[in-house]
Each structure stands twice: as C-alpha cells, then as structure tokens.
C-alpha atoms as a PDB file:
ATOM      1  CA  UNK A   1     -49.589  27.369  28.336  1.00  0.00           C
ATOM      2  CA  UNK A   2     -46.728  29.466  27.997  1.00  0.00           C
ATOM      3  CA  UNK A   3     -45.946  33.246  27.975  1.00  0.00           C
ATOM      4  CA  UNK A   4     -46.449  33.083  24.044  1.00  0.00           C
ATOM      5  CA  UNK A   5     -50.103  32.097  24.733  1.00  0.00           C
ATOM      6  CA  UNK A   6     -50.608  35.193  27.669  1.00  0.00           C
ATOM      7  CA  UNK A   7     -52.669  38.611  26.164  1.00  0.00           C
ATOM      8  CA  UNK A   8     -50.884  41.455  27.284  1.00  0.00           C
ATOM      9  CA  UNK A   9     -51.313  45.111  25.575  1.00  0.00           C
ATOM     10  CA  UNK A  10     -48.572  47.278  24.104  1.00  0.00           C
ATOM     11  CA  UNK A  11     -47.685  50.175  26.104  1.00  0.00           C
ATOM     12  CA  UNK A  12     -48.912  52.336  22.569  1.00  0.00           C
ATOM     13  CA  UNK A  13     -51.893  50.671  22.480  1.00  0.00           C
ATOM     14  CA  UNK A  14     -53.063  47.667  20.780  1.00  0.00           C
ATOM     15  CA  UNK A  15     -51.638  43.855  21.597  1.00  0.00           C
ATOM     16  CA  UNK A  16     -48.254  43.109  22.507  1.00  0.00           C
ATOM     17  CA  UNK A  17     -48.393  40.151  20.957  1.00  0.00           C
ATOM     18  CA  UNK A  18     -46.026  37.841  22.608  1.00  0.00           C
ATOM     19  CA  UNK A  19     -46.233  34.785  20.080  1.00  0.00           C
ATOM     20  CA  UNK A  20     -43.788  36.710  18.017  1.00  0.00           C
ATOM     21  CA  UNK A  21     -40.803  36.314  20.406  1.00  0.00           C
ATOM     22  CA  UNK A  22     -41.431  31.921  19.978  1.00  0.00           C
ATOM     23  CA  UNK A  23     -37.629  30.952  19.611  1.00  0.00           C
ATOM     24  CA  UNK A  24     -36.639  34.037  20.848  1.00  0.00           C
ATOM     25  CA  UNK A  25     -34.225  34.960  24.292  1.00  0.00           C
ATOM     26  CA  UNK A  26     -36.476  37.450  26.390  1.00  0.00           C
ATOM     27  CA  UNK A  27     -35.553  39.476  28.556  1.00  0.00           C
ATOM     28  CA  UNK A  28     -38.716  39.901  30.906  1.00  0.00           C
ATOM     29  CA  UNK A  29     -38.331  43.520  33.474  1.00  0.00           C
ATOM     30  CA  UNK A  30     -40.578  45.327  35.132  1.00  0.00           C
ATOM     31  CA  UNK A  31     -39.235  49.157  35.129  1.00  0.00           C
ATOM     32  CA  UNK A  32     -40.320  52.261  36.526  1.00  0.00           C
ATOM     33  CA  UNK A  33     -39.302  56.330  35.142  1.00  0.00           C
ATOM     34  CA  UNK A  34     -38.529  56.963  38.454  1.00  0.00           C
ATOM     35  CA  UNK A  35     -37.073  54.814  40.428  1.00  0.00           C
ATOM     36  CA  UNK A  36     -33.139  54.661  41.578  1.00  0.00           C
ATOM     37  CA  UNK A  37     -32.597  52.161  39.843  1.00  0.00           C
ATOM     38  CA  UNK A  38     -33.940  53.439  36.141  1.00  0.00           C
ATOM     39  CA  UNK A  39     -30.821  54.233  34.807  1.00  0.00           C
ATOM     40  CA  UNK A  40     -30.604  50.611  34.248  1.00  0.00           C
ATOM     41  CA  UNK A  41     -32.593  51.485  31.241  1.00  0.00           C
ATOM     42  CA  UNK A  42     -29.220  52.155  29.596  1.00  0.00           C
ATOM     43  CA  UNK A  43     -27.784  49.064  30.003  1.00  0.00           C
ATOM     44  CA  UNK A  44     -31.274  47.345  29.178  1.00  0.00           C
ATOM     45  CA  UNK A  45     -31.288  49.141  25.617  1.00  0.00           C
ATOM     46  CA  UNK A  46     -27.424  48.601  25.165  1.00  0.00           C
ATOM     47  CA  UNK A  47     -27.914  44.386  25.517  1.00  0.00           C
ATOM     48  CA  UNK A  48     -30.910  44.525  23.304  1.00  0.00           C
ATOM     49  CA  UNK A  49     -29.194  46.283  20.641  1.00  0.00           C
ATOM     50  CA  UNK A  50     -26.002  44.076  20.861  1.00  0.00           C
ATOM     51  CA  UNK A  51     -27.754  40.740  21.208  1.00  0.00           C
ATOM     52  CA  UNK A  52     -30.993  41.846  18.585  1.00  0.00           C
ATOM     53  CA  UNK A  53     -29.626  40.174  15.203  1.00  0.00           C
ATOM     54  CA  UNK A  54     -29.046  37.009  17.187  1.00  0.00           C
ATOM     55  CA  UNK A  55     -32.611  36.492  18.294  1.00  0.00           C
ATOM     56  CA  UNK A  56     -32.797  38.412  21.472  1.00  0.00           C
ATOM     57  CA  UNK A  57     -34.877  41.160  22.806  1.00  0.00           C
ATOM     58  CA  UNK A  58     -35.818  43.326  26.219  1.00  0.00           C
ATOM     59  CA  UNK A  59     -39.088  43.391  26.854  1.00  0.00           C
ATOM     60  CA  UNK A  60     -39.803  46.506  29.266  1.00  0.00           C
ATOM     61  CA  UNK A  61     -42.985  46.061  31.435  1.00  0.00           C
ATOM     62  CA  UNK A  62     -43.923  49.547  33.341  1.00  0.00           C
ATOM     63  CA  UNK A  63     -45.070  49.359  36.759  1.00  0.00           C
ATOM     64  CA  UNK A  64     -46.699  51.453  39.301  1.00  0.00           C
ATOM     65  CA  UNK A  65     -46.624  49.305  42.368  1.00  0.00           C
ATOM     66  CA  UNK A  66     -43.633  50.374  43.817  1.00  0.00           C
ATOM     67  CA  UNK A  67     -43.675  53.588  45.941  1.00  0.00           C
ATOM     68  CA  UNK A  68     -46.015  55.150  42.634  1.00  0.00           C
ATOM     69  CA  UNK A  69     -42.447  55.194  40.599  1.00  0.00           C
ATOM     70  CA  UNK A  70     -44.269  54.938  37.233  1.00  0.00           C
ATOM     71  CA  UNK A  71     -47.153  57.108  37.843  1.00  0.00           C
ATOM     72  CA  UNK A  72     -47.316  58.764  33.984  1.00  0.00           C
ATOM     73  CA  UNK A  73     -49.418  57.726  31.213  1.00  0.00           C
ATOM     74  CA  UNK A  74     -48.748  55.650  28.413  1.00  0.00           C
ATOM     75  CA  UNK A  75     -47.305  58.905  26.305  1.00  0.00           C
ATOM     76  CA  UNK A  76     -45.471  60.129  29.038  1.00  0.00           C
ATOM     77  CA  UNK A  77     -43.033  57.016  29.382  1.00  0.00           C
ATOM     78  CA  UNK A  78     -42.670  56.087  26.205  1.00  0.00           C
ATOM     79  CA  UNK A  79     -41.379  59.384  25.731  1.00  0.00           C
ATOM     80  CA  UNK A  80     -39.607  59.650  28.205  1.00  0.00           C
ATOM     81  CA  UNK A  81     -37.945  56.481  27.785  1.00  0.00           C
ATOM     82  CA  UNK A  82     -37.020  57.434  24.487  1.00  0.00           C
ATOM     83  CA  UNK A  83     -35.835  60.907  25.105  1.00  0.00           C
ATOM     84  CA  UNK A  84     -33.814  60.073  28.184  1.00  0.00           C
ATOM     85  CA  UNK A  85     -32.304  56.761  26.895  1.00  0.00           C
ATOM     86  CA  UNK A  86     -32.925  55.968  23.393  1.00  0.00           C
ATOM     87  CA  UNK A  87     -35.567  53.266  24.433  1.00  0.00           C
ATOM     88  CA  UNK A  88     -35.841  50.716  21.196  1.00  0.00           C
ATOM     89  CA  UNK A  89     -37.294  47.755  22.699  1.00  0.00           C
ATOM     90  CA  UNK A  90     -40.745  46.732  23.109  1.00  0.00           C
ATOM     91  CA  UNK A  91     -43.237  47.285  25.571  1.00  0.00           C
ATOM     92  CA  UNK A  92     -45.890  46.140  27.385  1.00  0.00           C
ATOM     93  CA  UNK A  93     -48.788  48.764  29.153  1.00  0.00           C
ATOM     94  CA  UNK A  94     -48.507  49.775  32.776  1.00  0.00           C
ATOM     95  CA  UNK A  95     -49.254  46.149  34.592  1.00  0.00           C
ATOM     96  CA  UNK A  96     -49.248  45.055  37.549  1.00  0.00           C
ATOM     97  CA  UNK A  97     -46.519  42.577  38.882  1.00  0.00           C
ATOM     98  CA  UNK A  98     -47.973  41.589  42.761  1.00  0.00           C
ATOM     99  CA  UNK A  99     -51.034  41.305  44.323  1.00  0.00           C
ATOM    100  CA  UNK A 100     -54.421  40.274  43.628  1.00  0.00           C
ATOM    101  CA  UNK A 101     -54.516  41.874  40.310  1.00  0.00           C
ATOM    102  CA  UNK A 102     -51.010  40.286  39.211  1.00  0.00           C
ATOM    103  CA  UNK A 103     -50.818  40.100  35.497  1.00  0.00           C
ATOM    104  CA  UNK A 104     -50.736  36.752  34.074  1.00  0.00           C
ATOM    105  CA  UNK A 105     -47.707  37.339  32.491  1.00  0.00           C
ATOM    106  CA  UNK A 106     -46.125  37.448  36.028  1.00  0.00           C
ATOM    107  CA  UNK A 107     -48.224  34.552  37.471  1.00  0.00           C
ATOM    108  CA  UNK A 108     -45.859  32.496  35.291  1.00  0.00           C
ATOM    109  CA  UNK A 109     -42.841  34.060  35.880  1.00  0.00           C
ATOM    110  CA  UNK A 110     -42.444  34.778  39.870  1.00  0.00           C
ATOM    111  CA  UNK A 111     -42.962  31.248  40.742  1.00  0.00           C
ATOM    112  CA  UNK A 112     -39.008  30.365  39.652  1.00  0.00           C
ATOM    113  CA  UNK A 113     -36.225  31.406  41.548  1.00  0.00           C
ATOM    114  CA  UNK A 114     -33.266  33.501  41.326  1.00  0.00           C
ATOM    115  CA  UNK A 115     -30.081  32.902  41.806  1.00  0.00           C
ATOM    116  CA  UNK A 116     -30.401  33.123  45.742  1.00  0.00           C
ATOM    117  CA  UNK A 117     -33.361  31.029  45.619  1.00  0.00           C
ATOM    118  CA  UNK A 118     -36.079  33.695  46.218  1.00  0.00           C
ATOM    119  CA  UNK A 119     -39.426  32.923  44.366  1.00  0.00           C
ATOM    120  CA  UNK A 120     -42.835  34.865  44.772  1.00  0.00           C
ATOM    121  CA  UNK A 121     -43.549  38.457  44.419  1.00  0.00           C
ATOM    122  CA  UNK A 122     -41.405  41.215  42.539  1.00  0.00           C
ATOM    123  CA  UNK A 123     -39.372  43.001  44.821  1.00  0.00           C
ATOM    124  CA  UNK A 124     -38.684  46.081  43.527  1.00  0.00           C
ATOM    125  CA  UNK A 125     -38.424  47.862  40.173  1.00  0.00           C
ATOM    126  CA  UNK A 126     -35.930  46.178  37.349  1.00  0.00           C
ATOM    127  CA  UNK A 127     -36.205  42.654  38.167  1.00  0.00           C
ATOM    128  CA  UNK A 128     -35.679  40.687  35.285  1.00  0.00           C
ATOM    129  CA  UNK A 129     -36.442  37.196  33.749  1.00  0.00           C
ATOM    130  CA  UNK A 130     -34.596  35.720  31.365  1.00  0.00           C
ATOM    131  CA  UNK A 131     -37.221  33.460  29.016  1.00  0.00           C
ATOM    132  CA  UNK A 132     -35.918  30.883  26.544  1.00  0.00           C
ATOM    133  CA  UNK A 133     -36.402  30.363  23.142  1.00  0.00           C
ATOM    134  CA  UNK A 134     -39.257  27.539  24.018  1.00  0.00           C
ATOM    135  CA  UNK A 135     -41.249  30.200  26.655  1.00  0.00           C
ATOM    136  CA  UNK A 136     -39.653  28.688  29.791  1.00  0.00           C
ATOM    137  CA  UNK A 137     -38.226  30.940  32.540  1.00  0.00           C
ATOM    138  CA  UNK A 138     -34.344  30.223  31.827  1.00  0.00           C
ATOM    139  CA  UNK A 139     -33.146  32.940  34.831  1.00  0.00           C
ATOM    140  CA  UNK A 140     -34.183  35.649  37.320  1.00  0.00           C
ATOM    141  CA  UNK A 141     -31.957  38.300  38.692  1.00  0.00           C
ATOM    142  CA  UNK A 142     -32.361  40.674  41.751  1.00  0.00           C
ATOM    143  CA  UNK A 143     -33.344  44.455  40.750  1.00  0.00           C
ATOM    144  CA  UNK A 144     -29.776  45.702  41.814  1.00  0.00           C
ATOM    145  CA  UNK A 145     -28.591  43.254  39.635  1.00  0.00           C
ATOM    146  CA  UNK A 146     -27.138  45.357  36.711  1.00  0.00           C
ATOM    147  CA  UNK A 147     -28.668  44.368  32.881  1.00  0.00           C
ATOM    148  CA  UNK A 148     -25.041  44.167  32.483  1.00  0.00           C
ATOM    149  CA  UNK A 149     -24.012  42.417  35.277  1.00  0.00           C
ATOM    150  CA  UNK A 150     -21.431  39.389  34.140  1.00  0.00           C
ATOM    151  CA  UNK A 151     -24.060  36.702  35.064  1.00  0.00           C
ATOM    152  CA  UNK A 152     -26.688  37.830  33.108  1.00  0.00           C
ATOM    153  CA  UNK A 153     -24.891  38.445  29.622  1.00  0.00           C
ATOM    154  CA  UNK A 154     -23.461  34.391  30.508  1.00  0.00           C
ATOM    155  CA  UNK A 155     -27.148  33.666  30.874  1.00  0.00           C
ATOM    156  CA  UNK A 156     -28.204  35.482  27.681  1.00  0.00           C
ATOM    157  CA  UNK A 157     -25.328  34.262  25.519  1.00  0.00           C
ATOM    158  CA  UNK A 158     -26.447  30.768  26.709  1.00  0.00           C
ATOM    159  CA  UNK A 159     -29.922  30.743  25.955  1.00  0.00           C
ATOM    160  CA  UNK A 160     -29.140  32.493  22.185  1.00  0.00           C
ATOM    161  CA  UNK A 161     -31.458  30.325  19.638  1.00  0.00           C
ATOM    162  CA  UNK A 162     -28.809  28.608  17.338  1.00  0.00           C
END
C-alpha cells in the first residue's frame, strides 16, 4: 500500500482523497496556527503556487499535539489560514502525527529519515515529507527547515513528474 491507498478526511469535510495526487510531487507537513514556526505557511503557499502547473502540490496536515498549537476547529483554520496567508493548498482534518492514535498517513511516512538520519516520531510542528510521483517518501526535512530552504526546492525540482 501506498499513501494513495490511506483514507484521510479533508479539513472541510468530506475525503481528502489522496489517489488524486498518483504522479504527483507532495509535499507532506504537519502545521499548526500557532506555533513559531507558522509563518512558514508563507513559504509553503509560495512553492505550491510556483511548482502547481508542473505537477506539484503542499499538502497541509493540522495538528494539535504539540503544546495544543492548533487547538481551533475545522472553520477556524481554514480561515485563518486563508486570511493570514492566502492558504490555496489542500488539506487534510486535524490528525494526529505521534502516539498511539498516529494517523496512518504518518505510520508510512516517519519511518524514513531525514537528512540527519532521524526516523520515528514528528518532532515539532512543520516537518515535511517530500512524496514522489509513485507514493514513496522521496525526503524529510527538520521543522526549522524553511519550505524554502535551498535543499528542499533541489529536492522538489528533482522529484517533478516529467
């Protein structure tokens, strides 16, 4: 199985349906409304809009876990994410990243490591994964690592269907 094949729901209800991102890049995050790091979400909807005609998206996944910086509803960060940045890309519903309760999304993606060679649970808000166009994990950068950090637009630009 591959992340295509995992059910996860849309943060505005309904599926998320991750089939249609199958020879897609990905851009995996878990992110957080407020969190130091959130301004990130700049930088996350400046690389999807610059890479989206070349078969590339963000996909945001709010999370709670950390220090309760995502505590609002569904309504609350989606507009709030739009308001504040401009938020365009998809998104999942509040999920759960560690734990017991991980989401399967996330049981497939914290097993491979970054570029420091940590695996295993999230560490903060704003890490990212970087999924191929065939549903394998391609990359994984730190949460401090900036969306446009030099490293991660080389890793996008390489993984680019065609």
């Amino acid at each position: 199985m591959s992340i295509y094949d995992v059910e996860i729901g849309a943060l505005q209800g309904g599926p998320a349906d991750l089939a249609q991102y199958r020879g897609k890049a990905v851009l995996v995050v878990n992110v957080a409304s407020r969190c130091g790091l959130t301004p990130q979400y700049a930088a996350l909807e400046t690389l999807h809009a610059r890479y989206a005609d070349r078969g590339f998206t963000v996909f945001g996944v709010p999370c709670n876990q950390f220090m309760g910086q995502e505590p609002g509803s569904a309504e609350e960060i989606a507009e709030f994410c739009s308001a504040t940045y401009g938020v365009t890309f998809p998104m999942s519903e509040k999920t759960e990243v560690n734990g017991p309760d991980r989401h399967d999304l996330y049981r497939r993606l914290v097993p491979h490591a970054d570029a420091e060679g940590h695996t295993g649970d999230v560490r903060w808000n704003f890490e990212k994964f970087l999924i191929g166009p065939d549903g394998s994990v391609v990359a994984r950068f730190a949460p401090q690592t900036e969306p446009d950090d030099a490293a991660v637009l080389a890793a996008i630009e390489a993984t680019l269907p065609a």
